[in-house]
N, C-alpha and C. Protein backbone atom coordinates (compact mmCIF):
# COMPACT_ATOMS: atom_id res chain seq x y z
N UNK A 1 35.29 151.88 38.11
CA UNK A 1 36.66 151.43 37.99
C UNK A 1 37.46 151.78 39.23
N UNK A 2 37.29 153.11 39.83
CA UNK A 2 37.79 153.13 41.11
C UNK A 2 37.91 152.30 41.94
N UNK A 3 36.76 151.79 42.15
CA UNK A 3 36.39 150.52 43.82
C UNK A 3 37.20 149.64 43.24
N UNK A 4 37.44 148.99 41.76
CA UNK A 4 38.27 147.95 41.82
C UNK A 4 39.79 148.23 42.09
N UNK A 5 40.39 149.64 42.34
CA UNK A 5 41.49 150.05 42.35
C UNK A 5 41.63 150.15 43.67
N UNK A 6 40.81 149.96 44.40
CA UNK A 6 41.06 150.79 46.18
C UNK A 6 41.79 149.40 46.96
N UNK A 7 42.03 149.14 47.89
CA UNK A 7 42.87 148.16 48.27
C UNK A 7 42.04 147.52 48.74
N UNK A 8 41.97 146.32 49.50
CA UNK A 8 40.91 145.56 49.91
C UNK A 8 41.55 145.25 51.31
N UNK A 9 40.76 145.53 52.45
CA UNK A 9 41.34 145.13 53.57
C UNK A 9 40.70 143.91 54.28
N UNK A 10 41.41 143.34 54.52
CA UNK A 10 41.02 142.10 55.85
C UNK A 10 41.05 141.71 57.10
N UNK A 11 40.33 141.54 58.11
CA UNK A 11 40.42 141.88 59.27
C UNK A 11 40.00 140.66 59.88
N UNK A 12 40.41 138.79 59.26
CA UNK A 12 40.45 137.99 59.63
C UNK A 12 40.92 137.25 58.97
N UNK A 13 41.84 136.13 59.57
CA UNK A 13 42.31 134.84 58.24
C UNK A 13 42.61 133.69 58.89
N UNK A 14 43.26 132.88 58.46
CA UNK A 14 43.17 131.47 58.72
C UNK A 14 44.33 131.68 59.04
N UNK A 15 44.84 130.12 60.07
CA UNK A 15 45.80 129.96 60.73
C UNK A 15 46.70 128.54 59.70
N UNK A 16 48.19 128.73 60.01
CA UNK A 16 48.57 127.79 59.08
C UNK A 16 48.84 126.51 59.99
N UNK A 17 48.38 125.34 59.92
CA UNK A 17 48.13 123.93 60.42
C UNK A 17 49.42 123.48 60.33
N UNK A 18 50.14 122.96 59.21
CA UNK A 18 51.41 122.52 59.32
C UNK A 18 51.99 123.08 57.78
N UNK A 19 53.32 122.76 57.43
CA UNK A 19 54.19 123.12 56.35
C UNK A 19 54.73 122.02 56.22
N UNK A 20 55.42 121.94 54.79
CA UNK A 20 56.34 120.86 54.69
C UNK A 20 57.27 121.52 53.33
N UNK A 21 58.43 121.50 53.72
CA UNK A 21 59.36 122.18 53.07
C UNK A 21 60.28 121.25 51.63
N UNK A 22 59.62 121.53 50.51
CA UNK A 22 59.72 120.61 49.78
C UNK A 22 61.01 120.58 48.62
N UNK A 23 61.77 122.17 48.93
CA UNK A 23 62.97 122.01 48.23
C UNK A 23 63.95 123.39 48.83
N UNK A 24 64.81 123.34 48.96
CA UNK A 24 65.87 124.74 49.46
C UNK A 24 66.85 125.03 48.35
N UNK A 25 67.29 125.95 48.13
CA UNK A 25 68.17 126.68 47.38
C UNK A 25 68.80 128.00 47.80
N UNK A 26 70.31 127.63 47.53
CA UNK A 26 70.77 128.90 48.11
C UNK A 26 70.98 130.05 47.05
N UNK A 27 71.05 131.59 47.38
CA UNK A 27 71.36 132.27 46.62
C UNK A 27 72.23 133.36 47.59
N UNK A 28 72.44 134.62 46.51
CA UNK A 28 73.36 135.58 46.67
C UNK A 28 72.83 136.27 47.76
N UNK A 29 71.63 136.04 48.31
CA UNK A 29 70.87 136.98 49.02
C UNK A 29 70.32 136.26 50.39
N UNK A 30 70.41 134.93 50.18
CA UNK A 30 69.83 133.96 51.33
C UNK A 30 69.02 132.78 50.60
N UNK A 31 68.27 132.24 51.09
CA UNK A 31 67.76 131.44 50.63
C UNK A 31 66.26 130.92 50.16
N UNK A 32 66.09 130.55 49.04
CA UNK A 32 64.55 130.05 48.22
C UNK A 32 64.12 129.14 48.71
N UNK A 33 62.92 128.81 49.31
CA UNK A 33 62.38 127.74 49.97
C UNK A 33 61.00 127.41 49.45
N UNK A 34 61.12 125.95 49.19
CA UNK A 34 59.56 125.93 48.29
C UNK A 34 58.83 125.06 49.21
N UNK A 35 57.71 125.34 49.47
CA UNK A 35 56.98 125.02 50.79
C UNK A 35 55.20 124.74 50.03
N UNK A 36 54.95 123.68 50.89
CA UNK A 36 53.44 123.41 50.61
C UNK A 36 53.08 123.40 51.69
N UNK A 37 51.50 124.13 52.27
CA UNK A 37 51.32 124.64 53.42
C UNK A 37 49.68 124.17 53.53
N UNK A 38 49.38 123.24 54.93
CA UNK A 38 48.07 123.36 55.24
C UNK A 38 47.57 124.32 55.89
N UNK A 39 46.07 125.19 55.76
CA UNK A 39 45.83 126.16 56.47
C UNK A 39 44.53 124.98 57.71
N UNK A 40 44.10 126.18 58.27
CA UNK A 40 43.15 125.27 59.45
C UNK A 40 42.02 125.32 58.64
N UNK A 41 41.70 126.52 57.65
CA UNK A 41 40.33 126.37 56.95
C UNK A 41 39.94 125.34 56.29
N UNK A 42 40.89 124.23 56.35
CA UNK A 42 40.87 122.79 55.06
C UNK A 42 41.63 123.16 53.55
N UNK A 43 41.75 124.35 53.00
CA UNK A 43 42.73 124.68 51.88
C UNK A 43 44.20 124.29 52.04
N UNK A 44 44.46 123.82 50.92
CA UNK A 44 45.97 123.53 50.94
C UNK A 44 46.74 124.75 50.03
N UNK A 45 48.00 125.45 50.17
CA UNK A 45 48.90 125.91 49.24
C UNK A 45 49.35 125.15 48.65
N UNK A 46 50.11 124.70 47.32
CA UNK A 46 51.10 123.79 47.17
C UNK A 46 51.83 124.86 46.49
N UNK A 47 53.46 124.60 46.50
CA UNK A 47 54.66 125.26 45.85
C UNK A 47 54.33 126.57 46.24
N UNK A 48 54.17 126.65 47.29
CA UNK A 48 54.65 128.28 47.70
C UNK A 48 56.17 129.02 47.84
N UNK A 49 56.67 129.95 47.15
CA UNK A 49 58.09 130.21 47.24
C UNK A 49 58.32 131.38 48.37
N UNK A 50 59.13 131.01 49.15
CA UNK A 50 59.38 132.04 50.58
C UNK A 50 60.85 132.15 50.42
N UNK A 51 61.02 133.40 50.68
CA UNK A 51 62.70 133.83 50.29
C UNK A 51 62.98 134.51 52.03
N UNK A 52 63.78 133.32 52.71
CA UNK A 52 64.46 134.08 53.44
C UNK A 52 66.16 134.43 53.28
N UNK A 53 66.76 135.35 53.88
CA UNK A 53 67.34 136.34 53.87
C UNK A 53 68.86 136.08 54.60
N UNK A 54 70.04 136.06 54.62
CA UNK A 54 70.92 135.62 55.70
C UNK A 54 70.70 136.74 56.87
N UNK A 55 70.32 137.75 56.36
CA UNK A 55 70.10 138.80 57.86
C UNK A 55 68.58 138.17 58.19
N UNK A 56 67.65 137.69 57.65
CA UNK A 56 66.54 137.08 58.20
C UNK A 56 67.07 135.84 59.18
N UNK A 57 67.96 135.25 58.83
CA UNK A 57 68.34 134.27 59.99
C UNK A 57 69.27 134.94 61.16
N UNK A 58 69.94 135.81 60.47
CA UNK A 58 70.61 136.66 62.14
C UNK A 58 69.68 136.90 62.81
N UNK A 59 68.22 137.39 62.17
CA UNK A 59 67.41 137.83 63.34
C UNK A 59 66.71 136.98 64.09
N UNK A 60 66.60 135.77 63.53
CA UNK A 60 65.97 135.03 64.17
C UNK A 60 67.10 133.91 64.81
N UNK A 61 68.10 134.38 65.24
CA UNK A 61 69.33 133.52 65.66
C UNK A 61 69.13 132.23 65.71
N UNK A 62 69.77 131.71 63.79
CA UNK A 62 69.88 130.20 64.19
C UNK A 62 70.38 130.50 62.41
N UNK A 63 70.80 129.46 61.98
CA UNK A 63 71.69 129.01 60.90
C UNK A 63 71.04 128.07 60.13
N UNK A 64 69.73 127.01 60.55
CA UNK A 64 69.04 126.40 60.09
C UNK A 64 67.67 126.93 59.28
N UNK A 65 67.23 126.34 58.31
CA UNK A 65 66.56 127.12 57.37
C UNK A 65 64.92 126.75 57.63
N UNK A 66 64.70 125.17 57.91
CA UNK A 66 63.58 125.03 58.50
C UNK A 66 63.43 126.01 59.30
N UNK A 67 64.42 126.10 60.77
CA UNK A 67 63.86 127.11 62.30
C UNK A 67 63.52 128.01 61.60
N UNK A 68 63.62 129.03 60.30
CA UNK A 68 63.49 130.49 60.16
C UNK A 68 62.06 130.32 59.32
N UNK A 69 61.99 129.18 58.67
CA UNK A 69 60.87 129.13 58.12
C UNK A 69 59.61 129.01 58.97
N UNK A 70 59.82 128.35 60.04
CA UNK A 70 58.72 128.69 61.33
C UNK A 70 58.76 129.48 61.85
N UNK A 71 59.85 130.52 62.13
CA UNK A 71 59.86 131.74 62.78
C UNK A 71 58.83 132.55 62.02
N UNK A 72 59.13 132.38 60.41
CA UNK A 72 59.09 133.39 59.43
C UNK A 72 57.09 133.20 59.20
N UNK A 73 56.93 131.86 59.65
CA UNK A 73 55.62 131.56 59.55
C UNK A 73 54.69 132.00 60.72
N UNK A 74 55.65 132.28 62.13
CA UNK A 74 54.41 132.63 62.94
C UNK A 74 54.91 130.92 63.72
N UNK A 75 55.37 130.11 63.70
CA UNK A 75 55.65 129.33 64.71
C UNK A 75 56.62 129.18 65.67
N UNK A 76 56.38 129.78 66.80
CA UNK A 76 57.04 130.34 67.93
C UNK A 76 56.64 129.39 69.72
N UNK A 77 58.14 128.81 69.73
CA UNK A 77 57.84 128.16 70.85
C UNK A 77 58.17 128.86 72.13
């Protein structure tokens, strides 16, 4: 029962191919973003929920919710 309790580490993963941002919502805290995501391995996510933050967009200076969602993803030009 232990080994199934120990954490499992990973030390490789897939890269995400593209996103497509399929609904936004604002809240008290920033904003709900429901996202379906291709990876490069050929798997798809669908309805993934990503909560960014209004201090998550100060940090990534911009006001738009897509830009933070690529920031937030690792897409950096």
């Amino acid at each position: 029962m232990a080994d199934f309790l120990d954490p499992i580490e990973y030390e490789t993963g897939t890269a995400i191919r593209t996103f497509n941002i399929i609904n936004t919502s604002v809240n008290e805290e920033g904003y709900e973003v429901l996202l379906d995501i291709d990876l490069d391995s050929g798997y798809d996510l669908e309805n993934v929920k990503m909560k960014i933050s209004f201090e998550d967009l100060q940090a990534y200076e911009t006001k738009d919710v897509h830009e933070a969602v690529k920031y937030a993803l690792g897409f950096f030009e």
